[in-house]
C-alpha atoms as a PDB file:
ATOM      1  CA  UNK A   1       6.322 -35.589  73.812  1.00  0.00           C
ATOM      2  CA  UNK A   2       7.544 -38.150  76.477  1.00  0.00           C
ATOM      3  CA  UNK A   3       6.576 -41.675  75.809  1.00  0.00           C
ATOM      4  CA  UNK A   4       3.354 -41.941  78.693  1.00  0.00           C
ATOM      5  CA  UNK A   5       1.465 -44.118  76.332  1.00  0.00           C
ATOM      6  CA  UNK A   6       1.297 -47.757  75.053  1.00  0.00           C
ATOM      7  CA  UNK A   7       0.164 -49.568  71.890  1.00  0.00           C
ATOM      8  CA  UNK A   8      -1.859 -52.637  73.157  1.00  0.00           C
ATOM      9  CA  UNK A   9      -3.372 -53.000  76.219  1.00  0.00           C
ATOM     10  CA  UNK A  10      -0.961 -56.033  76.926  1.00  0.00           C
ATOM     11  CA  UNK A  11       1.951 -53.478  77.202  1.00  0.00           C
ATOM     12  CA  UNK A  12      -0.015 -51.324  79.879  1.00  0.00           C
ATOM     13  CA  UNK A  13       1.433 -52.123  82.827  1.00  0.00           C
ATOM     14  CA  UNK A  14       5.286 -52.135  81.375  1.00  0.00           C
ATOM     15  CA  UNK A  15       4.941 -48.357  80.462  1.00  0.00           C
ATOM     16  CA  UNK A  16       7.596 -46.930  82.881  1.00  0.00           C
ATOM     17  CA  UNK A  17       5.595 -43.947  83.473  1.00  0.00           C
ATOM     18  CA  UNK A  18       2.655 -44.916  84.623  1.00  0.00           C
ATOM     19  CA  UNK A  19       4.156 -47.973  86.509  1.00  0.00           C
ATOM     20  CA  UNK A  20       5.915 -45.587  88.368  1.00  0.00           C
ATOM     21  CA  UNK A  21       3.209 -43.206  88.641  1.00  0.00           C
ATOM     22  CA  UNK A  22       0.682 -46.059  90.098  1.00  0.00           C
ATOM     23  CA  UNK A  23       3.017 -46.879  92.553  1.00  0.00           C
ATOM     24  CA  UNK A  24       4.892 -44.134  94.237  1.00  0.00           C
ATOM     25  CA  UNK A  25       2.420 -41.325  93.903  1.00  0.00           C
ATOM     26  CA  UNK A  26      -0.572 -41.724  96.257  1.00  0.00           C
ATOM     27  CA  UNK A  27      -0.297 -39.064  99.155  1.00  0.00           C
ATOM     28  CA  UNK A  28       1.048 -41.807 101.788  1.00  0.00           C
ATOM     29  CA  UNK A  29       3.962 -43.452 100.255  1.00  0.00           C
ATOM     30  CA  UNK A  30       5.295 -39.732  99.368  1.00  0.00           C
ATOM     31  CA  UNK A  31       4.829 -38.791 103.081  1.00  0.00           C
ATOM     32  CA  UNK A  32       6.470 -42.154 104.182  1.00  0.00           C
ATOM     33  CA  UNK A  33       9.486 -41.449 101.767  1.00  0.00           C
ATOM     34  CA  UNK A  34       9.685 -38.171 102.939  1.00  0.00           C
ATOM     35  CA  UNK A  35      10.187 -39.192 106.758  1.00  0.00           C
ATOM     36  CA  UNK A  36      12.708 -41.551 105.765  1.00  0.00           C
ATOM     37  CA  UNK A  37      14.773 -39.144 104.072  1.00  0.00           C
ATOM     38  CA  UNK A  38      16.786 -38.906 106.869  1.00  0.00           C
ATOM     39  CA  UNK A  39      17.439 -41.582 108.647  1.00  0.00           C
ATOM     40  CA  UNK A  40      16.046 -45.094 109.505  1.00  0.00           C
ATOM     41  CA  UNK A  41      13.059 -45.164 111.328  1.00  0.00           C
ATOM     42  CA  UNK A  42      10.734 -47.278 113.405  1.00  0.00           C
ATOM     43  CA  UNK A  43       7.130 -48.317 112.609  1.00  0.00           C
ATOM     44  CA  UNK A  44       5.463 -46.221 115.328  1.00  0.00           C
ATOM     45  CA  UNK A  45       8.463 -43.577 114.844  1.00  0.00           C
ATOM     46  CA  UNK A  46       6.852 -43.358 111.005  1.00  0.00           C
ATOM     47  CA  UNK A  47       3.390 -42.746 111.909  1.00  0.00           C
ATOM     48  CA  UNK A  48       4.200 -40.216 114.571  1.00  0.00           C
ATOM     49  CA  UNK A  49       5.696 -38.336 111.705  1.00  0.00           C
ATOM     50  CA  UNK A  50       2.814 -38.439 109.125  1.00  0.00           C
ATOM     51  CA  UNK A  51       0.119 -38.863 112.105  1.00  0.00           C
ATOM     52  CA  UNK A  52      -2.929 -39.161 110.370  1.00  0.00           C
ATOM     53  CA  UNK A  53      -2.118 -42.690 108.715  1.00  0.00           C
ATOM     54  CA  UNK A  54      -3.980 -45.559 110.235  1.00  0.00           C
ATOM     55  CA  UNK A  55      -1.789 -48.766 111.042  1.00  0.00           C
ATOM     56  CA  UNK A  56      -3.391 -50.629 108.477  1.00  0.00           C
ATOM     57  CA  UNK A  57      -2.481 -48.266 105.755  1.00  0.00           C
ATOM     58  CA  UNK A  58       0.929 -47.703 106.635  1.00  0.00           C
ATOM     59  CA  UNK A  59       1.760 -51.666 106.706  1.00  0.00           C
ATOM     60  CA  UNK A  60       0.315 -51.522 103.272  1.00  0.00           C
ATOM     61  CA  UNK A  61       2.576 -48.526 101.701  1.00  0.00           C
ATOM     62  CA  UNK A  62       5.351 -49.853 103.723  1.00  0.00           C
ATOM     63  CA  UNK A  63       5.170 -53.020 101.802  1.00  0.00           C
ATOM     64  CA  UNK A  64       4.626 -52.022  98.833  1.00  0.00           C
ATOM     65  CA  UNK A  65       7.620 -49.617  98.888  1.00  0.00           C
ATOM     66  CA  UNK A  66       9.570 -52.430 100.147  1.00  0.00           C
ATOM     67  CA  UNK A  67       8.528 -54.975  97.056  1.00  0.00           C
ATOM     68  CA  UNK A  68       9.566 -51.945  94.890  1.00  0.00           C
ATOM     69  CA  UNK A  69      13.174 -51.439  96.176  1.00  0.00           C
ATOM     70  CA  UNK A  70      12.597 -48.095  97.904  1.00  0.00           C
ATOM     71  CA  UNK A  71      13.359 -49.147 101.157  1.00  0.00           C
ATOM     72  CA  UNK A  72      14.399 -51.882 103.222  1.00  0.00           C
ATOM     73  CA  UNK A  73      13.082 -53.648 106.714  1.00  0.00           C
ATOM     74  CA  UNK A  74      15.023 -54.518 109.084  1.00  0.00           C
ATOM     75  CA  UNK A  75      14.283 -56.858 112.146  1.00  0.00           C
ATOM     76  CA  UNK A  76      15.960 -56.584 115.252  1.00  0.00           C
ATOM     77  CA  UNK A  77      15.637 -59.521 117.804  1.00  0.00           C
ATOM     78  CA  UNK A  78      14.281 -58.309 121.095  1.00  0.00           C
ATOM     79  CA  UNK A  79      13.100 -58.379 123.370  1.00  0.00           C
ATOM     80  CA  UNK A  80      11.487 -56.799 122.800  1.00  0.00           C
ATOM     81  CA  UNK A  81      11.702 -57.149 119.033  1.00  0.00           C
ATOM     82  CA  UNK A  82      12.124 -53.987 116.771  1.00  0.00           C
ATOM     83  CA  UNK A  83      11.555 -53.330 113.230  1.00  0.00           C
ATOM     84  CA  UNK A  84      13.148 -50.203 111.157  1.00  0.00           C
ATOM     85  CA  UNK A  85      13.298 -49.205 107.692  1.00  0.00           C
ATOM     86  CA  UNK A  86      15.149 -47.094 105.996  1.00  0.00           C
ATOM     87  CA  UNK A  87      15.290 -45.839 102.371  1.00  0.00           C
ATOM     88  CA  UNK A  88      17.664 -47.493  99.377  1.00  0.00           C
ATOM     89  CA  UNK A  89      19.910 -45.450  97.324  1.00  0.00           C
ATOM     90  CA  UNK A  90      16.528 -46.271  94.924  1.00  0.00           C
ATOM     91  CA  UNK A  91      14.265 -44.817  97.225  1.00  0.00           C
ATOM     92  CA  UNK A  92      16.733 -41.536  98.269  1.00  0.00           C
ATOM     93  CA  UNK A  93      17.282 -41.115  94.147  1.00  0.00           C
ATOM     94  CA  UNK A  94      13.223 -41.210  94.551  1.00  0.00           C
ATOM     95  CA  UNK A  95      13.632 -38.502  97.104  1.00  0.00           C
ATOM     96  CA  UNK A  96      15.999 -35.876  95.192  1.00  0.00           C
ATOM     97  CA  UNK A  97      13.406 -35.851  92.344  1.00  0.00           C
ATOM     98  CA  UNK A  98      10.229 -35.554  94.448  1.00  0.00           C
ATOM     99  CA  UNK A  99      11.576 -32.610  96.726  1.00  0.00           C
ATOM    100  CA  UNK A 100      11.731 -29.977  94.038  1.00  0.00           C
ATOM    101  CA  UNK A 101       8.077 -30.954  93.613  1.00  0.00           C
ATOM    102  CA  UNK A 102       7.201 -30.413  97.032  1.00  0.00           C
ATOM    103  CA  UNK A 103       8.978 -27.031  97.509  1.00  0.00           C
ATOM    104  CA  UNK A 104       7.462 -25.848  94.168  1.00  0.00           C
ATOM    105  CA  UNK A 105       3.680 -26.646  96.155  1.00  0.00           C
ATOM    106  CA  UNK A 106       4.831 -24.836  98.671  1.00  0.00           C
ATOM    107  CA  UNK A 107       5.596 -21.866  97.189  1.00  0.00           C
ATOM    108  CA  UNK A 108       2.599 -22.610  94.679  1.00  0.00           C
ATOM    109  CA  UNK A 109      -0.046 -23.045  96.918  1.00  0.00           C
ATOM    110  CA  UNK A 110      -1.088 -19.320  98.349  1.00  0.00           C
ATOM    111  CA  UNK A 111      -2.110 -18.655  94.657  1.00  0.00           C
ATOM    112  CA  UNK A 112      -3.645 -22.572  94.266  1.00  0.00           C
ATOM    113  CA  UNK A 113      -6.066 -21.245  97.413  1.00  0.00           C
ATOM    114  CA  UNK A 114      -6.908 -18.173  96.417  1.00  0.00           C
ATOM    115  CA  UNK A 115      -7.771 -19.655  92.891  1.00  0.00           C
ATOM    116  CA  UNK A 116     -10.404 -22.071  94.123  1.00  0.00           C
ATOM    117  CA  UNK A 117     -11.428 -19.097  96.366  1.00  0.00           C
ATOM    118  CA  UNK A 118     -12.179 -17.172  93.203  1.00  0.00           C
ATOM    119  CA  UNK A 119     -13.727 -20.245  91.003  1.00  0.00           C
ATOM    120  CA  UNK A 120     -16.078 -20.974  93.903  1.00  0.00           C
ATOM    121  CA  UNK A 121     -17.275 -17.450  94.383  1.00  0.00           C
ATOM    122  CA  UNK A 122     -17.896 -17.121  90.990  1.00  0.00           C
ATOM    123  CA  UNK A 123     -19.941 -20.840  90.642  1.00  0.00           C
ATOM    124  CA  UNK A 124     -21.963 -20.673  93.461  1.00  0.00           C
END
């Protein structure tokens, strides 16, 4: 089995696994890696991309990927001034091991739906 627990409660949060976990797997800061994959983008270039992000949120996630190593910020004297960020070679390793993930859900997720279609017919 891989090592995902702990012995004391004081080692918690140096378990590699669920550090990680905790911090790169909520829904946004996927999405925000993801739309840096390619290239450096701006703040309002990043929430075009994932859209339904509010501003507040995506400061947040953008932080915390940044105190993390994933990516980087970059400020541009203006005016006016700009600010971009682009993924690390930590944050585009990140990348190559999330993307088989995501094309697996795609693939995945016709049979996902028509699962819950069948649970919820038959517990209604």
């Amino acid at each position: 089995m891989l090592p995902i627990t702990f012995d004391k409660i004081a080692e918690e949060g140096f378990c590699p696994v669920r550090n990680l976990l905790a911090q790169v797997t909520g829904k946004w800061k996927i999405l925000i890696l993801l739309a840096l994959e390619d290239e450096a983008l701006r703040f309002g270039a990043i929430k075009r991309v994932i859209d339904d992000i509010t501003q507040r949120v995506l400061t947040e996630n953008l932080r915390g990927l940044e105190r993390d190593g994933y990516l980087t910020r970059t400020v541009f004297a203006g005016p006016p001034v700009a600010v971009s960020y682009e993924l690390t070679a930590m944050g585009q390793d990140l990348v190559t091991h999330i993307k088989p993930l995501i094309f697996w859900a795609n693939e995945i997720i016709p049979e996902v739906k028509e699962n819950r279609n069948r649970y919820d017919d038959a517990n209604k």
